[in-house]
Protein backbone atom coordinates (compact mmCIF):
# COMPACT_ATOMS: atom_id res chain seq x y z
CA UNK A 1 156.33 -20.73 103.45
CA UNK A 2 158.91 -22.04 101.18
CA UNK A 3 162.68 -22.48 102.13
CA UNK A 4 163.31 -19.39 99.19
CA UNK A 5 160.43 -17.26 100.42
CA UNK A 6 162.00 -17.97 104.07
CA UNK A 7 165.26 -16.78 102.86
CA UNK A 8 163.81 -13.24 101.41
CA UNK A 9 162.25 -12.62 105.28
CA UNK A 10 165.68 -13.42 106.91
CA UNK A 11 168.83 -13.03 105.02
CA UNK A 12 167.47 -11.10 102.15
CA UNK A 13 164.78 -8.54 103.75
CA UNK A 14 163.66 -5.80 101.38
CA UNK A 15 166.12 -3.35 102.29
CA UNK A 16 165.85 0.56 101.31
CA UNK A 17 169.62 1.06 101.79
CA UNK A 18 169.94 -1.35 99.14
CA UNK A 19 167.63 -0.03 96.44
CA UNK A 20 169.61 3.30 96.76
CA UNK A 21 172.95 1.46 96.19
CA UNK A 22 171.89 -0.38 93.09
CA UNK A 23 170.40 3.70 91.73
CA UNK A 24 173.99 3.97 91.96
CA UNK A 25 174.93 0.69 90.30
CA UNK A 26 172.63 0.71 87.62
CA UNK A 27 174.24 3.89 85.82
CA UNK A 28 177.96 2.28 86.19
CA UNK A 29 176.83 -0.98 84.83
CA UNK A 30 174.62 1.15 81.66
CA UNK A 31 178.03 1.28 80.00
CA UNK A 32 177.55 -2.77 79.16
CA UNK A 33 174.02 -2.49 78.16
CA UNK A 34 172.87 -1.34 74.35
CA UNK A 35 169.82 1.32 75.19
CA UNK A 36 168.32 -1.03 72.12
CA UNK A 37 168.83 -4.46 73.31
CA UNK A 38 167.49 -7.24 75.35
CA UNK A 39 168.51 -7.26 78.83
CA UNK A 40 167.69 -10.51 81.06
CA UNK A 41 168.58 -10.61 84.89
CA UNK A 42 169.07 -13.87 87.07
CA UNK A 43 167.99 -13.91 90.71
CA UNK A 44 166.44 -10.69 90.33
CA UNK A 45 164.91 -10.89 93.69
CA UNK A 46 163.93 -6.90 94.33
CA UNK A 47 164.44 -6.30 90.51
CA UNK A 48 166.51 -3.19 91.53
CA UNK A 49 169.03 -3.69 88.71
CA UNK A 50 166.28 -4.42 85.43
CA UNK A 51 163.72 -2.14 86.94
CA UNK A 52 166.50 0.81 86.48
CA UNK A 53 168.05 -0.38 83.20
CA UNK A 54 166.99 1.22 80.09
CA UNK A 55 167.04 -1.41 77.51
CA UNK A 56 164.04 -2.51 74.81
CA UNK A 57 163.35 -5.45 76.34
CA UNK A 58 164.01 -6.69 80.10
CA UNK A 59 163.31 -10.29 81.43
CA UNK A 60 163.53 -11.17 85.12
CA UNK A 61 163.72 -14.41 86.70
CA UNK A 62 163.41 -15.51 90.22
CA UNK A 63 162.51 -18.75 92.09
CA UNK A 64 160.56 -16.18 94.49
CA UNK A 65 157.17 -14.81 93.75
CA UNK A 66 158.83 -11.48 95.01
CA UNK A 67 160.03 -10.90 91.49
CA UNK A 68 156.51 -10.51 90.36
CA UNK A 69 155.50 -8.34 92.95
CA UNK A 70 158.86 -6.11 92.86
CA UNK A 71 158.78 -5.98 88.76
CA UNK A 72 158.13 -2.84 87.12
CA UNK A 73 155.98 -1.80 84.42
CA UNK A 74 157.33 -3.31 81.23
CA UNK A 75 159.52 -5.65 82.95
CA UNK A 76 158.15 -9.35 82.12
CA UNK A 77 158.53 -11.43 85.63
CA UNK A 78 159.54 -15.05 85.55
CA UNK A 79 159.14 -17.95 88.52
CA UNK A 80 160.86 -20.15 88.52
CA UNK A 81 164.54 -22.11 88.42
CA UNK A 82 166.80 -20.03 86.63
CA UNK A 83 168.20 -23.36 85.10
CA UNK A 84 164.66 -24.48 83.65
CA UNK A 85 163.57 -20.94 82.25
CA UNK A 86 166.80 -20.35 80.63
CA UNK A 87 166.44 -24.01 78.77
CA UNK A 88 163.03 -22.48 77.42
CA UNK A 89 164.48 -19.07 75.75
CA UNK A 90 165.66 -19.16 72.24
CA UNK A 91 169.05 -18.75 71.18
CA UNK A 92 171.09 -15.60 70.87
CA UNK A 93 168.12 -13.25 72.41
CA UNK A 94 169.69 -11.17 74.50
CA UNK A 95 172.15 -8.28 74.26
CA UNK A 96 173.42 -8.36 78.49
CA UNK A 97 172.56 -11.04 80.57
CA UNK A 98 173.22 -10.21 84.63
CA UNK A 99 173.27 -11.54 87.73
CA UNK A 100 174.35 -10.57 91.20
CA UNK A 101 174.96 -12.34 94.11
CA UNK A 102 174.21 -15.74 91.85
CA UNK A 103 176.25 -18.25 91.18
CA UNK A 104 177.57 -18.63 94.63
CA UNK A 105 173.98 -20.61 95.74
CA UNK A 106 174.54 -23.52 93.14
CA UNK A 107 176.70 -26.79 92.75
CA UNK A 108 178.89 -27.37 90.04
CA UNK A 109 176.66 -29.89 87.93
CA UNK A 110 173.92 -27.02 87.79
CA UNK A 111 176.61 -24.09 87.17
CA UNK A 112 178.09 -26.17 84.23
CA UNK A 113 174.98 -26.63 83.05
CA UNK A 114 173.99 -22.75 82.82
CA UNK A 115 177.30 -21.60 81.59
CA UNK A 116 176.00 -23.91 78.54
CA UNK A 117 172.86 -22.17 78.38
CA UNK A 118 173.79 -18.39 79.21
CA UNK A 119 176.55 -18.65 76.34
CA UNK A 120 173.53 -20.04 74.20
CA UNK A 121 170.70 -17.37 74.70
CA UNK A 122 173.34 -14.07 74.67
CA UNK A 123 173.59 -13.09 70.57
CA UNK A 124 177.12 -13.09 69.40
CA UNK A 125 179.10 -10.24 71.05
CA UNK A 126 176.28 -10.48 74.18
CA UNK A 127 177.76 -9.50 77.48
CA UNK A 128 177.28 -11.46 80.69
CA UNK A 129 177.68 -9.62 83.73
CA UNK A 130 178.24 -11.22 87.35
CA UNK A 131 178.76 -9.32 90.42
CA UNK A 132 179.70 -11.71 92.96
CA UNK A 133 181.03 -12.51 96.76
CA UNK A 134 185.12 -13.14 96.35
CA UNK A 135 186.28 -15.69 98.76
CA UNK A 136 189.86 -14.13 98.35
CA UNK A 137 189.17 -10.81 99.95
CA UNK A 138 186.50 -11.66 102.63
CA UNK A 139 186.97 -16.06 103.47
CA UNK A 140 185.94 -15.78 107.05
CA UNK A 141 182.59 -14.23 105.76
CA UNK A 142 181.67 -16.05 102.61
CA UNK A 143 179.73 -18.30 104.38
CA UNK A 144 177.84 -16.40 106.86
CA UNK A 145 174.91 -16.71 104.29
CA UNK A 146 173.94 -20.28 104.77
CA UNK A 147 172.72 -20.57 100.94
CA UNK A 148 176.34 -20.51 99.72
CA UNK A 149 177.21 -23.85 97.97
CA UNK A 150 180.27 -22.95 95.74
CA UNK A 151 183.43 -20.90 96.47
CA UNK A 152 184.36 -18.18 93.84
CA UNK A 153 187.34 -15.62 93.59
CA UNK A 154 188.12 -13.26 90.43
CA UNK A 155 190.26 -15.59 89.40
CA UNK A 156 188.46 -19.20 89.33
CA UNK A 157 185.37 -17.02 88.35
CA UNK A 158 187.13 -15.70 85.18
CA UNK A 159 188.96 -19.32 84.21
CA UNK A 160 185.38 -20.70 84.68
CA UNK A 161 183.61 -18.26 81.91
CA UNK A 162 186.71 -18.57 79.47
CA UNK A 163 186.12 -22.47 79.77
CA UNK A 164 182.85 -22.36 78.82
CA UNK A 165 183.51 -20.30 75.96
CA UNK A 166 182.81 -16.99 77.37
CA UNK A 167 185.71 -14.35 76.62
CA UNK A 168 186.72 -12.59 79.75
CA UNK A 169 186.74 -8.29 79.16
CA UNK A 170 186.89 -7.09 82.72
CA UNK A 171 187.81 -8.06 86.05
CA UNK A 172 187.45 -6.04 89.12
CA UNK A 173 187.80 -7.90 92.32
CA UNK A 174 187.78 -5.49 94.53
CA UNK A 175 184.41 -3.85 93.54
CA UNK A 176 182.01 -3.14 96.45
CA UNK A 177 181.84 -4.31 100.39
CA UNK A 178 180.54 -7.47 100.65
CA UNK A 179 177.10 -6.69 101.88
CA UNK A 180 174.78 -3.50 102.48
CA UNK A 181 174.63 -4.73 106.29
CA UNK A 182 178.34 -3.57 106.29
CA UNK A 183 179.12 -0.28 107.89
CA UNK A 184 179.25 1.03 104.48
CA UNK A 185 175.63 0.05 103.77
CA UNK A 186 174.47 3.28 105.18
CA UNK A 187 176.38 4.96 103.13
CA UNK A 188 175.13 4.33 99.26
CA UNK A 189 175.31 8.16 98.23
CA UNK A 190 179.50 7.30 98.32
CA UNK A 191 178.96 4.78 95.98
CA UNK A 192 180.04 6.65 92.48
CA UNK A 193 183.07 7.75 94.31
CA UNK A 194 183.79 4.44 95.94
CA UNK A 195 183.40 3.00 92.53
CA UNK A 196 186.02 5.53 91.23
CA UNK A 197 188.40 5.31 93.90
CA UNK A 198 191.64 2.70 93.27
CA UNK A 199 191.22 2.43 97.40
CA UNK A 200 188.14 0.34 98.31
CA UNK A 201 188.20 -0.81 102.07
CA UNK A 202 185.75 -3.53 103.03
CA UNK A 203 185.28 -4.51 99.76
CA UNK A 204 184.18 -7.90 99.39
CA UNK A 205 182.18 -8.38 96.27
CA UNK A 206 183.99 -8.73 92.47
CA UNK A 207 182.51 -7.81 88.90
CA UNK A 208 183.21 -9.91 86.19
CA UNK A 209 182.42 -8.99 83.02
CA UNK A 210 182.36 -11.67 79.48
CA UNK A 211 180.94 -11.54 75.96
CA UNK A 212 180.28 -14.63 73.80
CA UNK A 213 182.47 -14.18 70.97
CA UNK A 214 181.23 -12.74 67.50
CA UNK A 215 179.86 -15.56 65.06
């Protein structure tokens, strides 16, 4: 077994409490997705965000086999390194790009290098959405997933996108707990009114929201 597919038996277990969170997730984050456009997910893992998203065309890619297993009916499953497939897409194909729980496994010389190409393949006025760990609300946890190879908060996140081009529309870093294994895991049917709420305790996890400029 590989060190990914290891990684989906241990820290990353299929987890049901988890595919009723994103249920919940999935309708907030419609709001950034045209019903008509091309929607492409990152780490997909599960594929409980693009199996839920209602969109004309949905692409998910995942170094793990699991994505081909977990992907739905009309959802066209990619292996491999998110780096290398996103080299082989086209330019300006996609409406909302997303990823969750991402960026946080790379270095910088391979996060540089996708900013390049996820600014490349959105179509002018695209939106890239990250949900991510913030090291600023939960430090003494960030690393408890032994994967985790670059520190982000909402604000070195944000700088980072604008840098690369990216314009920055919304930042919420306090946006969910940190992880479904939190107390609050058990609790996913609170999500739309956690999400609603301007008090979030445990939260852990930021969403970051950019579009690539208009032509």
């Amino acid at each position: 077994m590989s060190d990914h597919e290891q990684y989906f038996t241990t820290r990353f277990a299929e987890d049901a409490r988890r595919a009723r969170m994103w249920r919940h997730l999935g309708k907030y984050l419609a709001r950034f997705v045209p019903p008509e456009g091309a929607v492409l997910e990152l780490g997909a893992g599960y594929c409980y965000f693009i199996n839920g998203v209602q969109a004309r065309r949905r692409v998910a890619v995942d170094l793990s086999e699991t994505v081909r297993r977990a992907a739905a009916p009309g959802v066209e499953a990619i292996v491999g390194d998110a780096l290398a497939a996103l080299r082989t897409m086209p330019s300006a194909q996609f409406d909302f790009v997303f990823a969750s729980n991402f960026l946080e496994h790379f270095e910088w010389p391979v996060l540089d290098a996708m900013a390049i190409e996820l600014r490349r393949v959105l179509v002018p006025g695209g939106r890239l959405g990250l949900v991510q760990p913030n090291f600023r609300l939960q430090p003494g946890r960030y690393f408890d997933d032994y994967t985790h190879r670059t520190i982000f908060t909402d604000v070195s996140l944000a700088d980072w996108l604008a840098a690369n081009g990216l314009r920055v529309t919304r930042v919420i870093p306090k946006f969910l707990p940190l992880t479904v294994k939190s107390r609050f895991g058990g609790l996913s049917f609170l999500v739309p009114l956690y999400l609603r709420s301007p008090w979030r305790p445990m939260a852990g996890q930021m969403l970051v929201v950019a579009e690539r400029p208009p032509a």
